[in-house]
N, C-alpha and C. Protein backbone atom coordinates (compact mmCIF):
# COMPACT_ATOMS: atom_id res chain seq x y z
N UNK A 1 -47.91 -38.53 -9.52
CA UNK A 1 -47.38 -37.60 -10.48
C UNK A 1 -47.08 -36.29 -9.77
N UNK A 2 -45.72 -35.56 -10.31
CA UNK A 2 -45.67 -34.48 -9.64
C UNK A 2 -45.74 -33.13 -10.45
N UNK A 3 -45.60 -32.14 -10.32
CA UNK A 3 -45.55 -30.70 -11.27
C UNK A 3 -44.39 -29.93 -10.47
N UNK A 4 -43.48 -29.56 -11.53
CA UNK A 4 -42.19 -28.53 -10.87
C UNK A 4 -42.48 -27.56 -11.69
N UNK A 5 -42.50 -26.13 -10.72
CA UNK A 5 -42.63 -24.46 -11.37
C UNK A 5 -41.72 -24.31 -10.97
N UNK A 6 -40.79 -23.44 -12.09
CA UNK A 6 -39.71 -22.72 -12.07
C UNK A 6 -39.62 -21.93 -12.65
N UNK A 7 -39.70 -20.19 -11.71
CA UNK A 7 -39.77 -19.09 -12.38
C UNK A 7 -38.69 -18.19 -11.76
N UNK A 8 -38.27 -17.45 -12.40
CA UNK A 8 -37.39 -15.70 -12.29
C UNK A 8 -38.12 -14.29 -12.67
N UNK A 9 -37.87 -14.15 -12.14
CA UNK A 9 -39.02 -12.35 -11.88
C UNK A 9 -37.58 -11.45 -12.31
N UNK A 10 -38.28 -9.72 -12.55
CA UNK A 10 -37.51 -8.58 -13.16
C UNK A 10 -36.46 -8.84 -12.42
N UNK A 11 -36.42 -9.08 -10.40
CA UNK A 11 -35.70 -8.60 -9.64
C UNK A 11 -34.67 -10.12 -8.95
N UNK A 12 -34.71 -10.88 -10.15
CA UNK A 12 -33.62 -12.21 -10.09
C UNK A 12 -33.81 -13.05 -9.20
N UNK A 13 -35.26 -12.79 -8.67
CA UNK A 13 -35.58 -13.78 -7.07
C UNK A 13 -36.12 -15.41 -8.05
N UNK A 14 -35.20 -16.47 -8.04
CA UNK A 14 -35.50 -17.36 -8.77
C UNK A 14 -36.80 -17.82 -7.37
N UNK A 15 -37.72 -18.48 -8.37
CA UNK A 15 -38.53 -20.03 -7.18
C UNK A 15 -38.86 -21.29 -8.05
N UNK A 16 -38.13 -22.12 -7.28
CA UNK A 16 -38.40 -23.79 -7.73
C UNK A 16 -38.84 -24.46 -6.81
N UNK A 17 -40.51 -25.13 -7.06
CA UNK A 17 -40.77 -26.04 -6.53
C UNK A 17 -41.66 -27.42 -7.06
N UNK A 18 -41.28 -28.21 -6.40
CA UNK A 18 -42.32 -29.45 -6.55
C UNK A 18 -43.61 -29.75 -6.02
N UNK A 19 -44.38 -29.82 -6.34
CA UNK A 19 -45.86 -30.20 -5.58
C UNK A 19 -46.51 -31.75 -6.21
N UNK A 20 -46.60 -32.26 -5.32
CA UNK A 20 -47.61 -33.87 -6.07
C UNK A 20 -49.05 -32.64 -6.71
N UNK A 21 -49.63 -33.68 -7.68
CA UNK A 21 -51.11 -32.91 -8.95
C UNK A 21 -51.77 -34.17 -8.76
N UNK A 22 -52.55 -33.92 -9.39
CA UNK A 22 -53.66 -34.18 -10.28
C UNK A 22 -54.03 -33.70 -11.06
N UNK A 23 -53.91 -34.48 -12.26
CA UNK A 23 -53.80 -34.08 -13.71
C UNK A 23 -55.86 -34.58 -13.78
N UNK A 24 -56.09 -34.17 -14.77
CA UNK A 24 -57.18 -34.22 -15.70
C UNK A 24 -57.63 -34.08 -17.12
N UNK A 25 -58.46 -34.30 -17.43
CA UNK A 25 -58.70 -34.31 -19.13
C UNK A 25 -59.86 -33.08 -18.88
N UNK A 26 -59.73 -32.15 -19.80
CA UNK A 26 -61.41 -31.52 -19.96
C UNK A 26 -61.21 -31.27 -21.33
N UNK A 27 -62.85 -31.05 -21.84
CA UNK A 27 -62.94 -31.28 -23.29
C UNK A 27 -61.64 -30.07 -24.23
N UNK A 28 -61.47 -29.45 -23.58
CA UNK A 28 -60.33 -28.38 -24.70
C UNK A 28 -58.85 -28.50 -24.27
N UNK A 29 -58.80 -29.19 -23.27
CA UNK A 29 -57.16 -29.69 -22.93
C UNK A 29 -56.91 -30.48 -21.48
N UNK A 30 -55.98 -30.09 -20.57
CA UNK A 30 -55.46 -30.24 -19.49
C UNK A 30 -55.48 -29.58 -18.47
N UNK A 31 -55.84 -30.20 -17.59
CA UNK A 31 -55.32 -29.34 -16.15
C UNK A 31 -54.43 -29.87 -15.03
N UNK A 32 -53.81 -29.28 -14.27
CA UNK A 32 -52.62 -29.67 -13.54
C UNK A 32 -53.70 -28.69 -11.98
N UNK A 33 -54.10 -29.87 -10.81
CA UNK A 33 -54.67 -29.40 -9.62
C UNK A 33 -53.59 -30.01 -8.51
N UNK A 34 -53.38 -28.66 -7.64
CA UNK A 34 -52.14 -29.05 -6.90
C UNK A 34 -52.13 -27.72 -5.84
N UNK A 35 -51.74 -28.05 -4.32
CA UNK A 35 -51.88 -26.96 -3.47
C UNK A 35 -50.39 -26.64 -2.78
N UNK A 36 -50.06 -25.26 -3.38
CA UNK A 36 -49.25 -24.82 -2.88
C UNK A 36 -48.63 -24.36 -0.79
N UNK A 37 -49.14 -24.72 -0.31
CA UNK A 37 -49.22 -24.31 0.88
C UNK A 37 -49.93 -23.05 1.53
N UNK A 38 -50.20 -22.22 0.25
CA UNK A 38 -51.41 -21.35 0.85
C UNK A 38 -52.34 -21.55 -0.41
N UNK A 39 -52.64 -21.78 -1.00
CA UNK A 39 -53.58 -21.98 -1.91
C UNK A 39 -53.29 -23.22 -2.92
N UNK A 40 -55.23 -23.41 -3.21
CA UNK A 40 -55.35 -24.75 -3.80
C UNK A 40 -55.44 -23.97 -5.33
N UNK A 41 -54.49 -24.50 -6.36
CA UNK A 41 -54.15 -23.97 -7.97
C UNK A 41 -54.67 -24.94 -8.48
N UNK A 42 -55.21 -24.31 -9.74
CA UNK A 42 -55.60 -24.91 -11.00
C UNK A 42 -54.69 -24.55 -12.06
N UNK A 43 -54.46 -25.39 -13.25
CA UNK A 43 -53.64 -24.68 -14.14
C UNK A 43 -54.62 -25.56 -15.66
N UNK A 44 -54.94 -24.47 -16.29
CA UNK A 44 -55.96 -25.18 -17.34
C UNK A 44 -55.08 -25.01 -18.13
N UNK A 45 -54.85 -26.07 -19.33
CA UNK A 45 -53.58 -25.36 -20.30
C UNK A 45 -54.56 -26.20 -21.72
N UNK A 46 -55.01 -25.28 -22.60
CA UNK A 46 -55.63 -25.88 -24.24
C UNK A 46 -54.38 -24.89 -24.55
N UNK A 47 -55.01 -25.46 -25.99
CA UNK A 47 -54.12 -25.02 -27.63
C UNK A 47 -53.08 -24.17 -27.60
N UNK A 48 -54.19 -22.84 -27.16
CA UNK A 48 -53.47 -21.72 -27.27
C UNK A 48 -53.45 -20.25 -26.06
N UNK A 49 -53.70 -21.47 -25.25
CA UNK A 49 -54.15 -20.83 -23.95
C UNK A 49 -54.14 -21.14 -22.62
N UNK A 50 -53.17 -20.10 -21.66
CA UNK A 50 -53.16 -21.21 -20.15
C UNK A 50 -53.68 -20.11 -19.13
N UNK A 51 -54.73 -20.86 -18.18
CA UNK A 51 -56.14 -20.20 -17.40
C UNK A 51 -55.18 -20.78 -16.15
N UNK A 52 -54.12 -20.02 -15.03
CA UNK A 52 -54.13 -20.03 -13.78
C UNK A 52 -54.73 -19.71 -12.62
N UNK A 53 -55.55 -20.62 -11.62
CA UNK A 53 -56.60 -19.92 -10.72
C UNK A 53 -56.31 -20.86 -9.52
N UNK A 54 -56.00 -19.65 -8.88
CA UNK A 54 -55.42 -19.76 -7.49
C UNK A 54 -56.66 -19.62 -6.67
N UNK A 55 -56.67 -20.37 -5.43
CA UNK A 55 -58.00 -19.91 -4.38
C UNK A 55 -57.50 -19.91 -2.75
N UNK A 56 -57.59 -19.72 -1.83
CA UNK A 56 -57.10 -19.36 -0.75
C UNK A 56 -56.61 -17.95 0.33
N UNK A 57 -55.11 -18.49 0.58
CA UNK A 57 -54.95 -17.29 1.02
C UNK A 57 -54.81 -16.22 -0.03
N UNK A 58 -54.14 -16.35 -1.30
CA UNK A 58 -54.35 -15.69 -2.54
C UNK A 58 -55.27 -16.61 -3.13
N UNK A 59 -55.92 -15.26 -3.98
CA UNK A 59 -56.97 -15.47 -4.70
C UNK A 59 -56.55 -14.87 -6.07
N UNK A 60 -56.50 -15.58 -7.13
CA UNK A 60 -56.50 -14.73 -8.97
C UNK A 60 -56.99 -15.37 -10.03
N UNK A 61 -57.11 -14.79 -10.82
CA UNK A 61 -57.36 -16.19 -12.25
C UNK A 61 -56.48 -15.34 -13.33
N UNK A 62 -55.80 -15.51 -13.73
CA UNK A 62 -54.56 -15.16 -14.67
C UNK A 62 -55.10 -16.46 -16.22
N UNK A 63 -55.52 -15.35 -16.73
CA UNK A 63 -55.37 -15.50 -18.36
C UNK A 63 -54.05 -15.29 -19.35
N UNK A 64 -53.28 -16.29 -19.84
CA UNK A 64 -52.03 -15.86 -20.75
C UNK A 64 -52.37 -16.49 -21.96
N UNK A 65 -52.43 -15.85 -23.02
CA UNK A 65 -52.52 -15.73 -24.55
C UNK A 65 -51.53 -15.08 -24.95
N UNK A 66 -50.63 -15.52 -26.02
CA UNK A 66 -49.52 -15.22 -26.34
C UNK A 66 -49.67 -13.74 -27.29
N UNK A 67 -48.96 -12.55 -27.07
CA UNK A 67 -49.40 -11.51 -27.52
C UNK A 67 -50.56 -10.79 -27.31
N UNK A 68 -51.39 -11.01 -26.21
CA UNK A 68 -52.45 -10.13 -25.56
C UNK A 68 -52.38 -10.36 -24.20
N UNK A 69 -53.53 -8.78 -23.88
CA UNK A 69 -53.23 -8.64 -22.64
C UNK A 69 -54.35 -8.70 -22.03
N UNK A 70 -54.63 -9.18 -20.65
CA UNK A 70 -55.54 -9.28 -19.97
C UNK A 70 -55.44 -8.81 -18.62
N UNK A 71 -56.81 -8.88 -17.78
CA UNK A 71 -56.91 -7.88 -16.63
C UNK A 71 -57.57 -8.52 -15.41
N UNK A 72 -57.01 -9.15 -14.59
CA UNK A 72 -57.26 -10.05 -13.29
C UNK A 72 -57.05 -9.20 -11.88
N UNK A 73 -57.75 -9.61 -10.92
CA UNK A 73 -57.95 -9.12 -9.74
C UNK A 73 -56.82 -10.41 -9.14
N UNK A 74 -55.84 -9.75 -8.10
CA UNK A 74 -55.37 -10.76 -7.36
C UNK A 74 -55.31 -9.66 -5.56
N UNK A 75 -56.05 -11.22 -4.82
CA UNK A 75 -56.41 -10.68 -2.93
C UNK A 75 -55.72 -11.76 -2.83
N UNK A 76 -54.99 -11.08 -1.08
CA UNK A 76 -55.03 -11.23 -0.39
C UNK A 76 -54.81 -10.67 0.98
N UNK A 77 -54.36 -11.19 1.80
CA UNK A 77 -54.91 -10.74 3.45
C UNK A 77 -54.39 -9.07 3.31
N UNK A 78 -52.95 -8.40 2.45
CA UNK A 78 -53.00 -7.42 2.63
C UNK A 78 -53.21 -6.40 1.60
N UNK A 79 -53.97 -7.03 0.36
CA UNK A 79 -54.28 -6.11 -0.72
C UNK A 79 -55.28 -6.80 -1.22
N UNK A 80 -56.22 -5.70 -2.57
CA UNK A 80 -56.84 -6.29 -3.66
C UNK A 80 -56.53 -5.60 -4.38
N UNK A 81 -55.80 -6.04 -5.35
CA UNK A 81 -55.46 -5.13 -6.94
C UNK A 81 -55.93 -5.44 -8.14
N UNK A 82 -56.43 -4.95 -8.89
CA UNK A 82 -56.62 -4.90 -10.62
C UNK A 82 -55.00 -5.20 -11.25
N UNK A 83 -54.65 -6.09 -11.78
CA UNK A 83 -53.59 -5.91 -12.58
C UNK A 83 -53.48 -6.28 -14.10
N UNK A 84 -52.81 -5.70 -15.01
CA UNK A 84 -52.67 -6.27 -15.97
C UNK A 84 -51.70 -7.03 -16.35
N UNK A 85 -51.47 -8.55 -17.31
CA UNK A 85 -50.77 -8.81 -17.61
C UNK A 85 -50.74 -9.23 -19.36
N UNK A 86 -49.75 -8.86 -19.27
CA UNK A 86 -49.44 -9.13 -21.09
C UNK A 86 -48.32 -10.10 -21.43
N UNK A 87 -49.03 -10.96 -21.94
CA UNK A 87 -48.11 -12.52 -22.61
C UNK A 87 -47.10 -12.12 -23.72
N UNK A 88 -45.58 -11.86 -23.29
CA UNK A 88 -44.63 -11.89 -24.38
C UNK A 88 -44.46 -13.38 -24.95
N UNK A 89 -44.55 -14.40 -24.19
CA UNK A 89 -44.09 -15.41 -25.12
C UNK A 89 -45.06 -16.42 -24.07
N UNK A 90 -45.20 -17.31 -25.00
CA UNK A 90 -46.48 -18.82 -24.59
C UNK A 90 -45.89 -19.97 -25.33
N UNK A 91 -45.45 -21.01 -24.69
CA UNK A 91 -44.74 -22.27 -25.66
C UNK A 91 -45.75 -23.67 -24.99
N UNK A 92 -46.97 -23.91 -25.53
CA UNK A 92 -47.29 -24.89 -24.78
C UNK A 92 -47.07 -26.22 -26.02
N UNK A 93 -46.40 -26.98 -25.10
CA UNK A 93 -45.71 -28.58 -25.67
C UNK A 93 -46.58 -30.13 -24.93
N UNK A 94 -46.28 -30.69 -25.32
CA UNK A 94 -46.54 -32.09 -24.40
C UNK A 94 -46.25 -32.24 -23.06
N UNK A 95 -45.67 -31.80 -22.90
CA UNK A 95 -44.46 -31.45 -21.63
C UNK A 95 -44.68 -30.42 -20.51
N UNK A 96 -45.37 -29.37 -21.28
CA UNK A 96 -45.59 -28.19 -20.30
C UNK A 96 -45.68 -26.94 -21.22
N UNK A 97 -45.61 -26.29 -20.10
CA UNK A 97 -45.49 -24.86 -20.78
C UNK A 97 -44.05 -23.71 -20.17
N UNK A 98 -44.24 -23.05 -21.14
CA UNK A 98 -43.00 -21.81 -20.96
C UNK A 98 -43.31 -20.65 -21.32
N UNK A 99 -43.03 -19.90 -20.33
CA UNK A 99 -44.08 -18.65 -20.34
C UNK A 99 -43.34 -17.21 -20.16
N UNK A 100 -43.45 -15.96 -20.71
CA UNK A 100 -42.73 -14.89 -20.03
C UNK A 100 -43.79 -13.88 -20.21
N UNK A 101 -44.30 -13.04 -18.74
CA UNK A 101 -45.55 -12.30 -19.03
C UNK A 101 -45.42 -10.87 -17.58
N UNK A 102 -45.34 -9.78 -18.30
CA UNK A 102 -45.46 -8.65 -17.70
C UNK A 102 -47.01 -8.42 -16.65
N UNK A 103 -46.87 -7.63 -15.03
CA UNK A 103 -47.96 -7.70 -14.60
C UNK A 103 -47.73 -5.97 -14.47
N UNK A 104 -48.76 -5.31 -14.52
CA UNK A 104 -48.74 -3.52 -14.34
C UNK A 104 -50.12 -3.27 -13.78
N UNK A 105 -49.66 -2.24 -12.83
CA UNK A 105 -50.87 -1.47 -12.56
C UNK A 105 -50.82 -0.08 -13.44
N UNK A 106 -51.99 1.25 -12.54
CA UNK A 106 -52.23 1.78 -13.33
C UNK A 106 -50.96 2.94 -13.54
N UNK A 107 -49.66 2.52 -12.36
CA UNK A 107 -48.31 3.37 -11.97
C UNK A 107 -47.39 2.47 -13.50
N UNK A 108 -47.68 1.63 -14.12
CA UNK A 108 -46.36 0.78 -14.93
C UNK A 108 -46.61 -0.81 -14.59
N UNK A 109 -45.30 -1.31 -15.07
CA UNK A 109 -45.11 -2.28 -14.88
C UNK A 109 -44.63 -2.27 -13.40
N UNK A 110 -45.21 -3.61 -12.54
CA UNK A 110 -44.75 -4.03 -11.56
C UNK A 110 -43.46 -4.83 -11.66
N UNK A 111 -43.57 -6.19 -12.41
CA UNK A 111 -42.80 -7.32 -12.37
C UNK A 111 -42.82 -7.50 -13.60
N UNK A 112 -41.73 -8.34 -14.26
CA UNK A 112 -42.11 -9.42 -15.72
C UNK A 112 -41.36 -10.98 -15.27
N UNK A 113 -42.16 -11.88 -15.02
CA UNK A 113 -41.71 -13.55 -14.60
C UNK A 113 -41.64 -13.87 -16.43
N UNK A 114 -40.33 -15.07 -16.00
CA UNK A 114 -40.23 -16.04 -16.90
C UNK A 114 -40.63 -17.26 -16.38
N UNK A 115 -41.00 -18.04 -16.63
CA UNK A 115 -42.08 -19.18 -15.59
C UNK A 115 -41.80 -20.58 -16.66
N UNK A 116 -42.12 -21.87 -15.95
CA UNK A 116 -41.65 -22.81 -16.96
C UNK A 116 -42.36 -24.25 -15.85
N UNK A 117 -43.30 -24.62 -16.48
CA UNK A 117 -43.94 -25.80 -15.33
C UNK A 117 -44.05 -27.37 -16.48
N UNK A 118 -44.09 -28.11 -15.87
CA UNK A 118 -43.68 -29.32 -16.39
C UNK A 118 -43.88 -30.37 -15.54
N UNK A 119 -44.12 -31.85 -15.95
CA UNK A 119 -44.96 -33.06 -15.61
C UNK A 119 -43.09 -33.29 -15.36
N UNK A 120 -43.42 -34.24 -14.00
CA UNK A 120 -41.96 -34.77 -12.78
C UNK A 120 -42.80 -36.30 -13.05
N UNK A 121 -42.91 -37.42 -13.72
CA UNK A 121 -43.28 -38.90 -13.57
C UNK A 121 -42.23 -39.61 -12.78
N UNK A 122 -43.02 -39.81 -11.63
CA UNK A 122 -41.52 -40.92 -10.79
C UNK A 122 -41.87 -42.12 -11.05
């Protein structure tokens, strides 16, 4: 089984890729485990809620709840920042999820990604 992320940021830099997963069951939903080339990702996705946690060369755990905002640490080799991000929109389906979520420090907004990940069955 594979997982394709496909996201666009404020500054139009699209990224699409494929990674082989491992999917799982846990008691409140799904997870999608899969290593990007610098870090090994988790993607927990229940009801009404998707828990991203990256470990490696980056390190984060990104909470998105649709209409609130939350506050994650993301390191690596040349920073550690506090950031916030706030969930404009959360669509989780059978299929995946679709996501658009602002990240700010304590200067504004940094970035806002539109993001969109989804099960590839060959």
């Amino acid at each position: 089984m594979k997982i394709k992320i496909v996201s666009l940021d404020a500054y139009n830099e699209k990224y699409e890729a494929i990674f082989d997963l491992k999917k799982g069951i846990t008691e409140s939903g799904i997870y999608y485990e899969y290593f990007d080339g610098n870090s090994k990702n988790i993607i927990y996705i229940e009801e009404e809620k998707v828990i991203i946690v990256r470990s490696g060369e980056i390190e984060s755990k990104m909470l998105l709840i649709k209409a609130k905002e939350s506050i994650f640490e993301y390191k690596n080799v040349y920073m550690n920042i506090n950031m916030k991000l706030y969930t404009e929109k959360l669509d989780i389906n059978k299929d995946g999820i679709e996501t658009t979520y602002t990240l700010s420090d304590d200067n504004g907004i940094i970035n806002k990604i539109t993001m969109s990940i989804f099960e590839i069955i060959n």
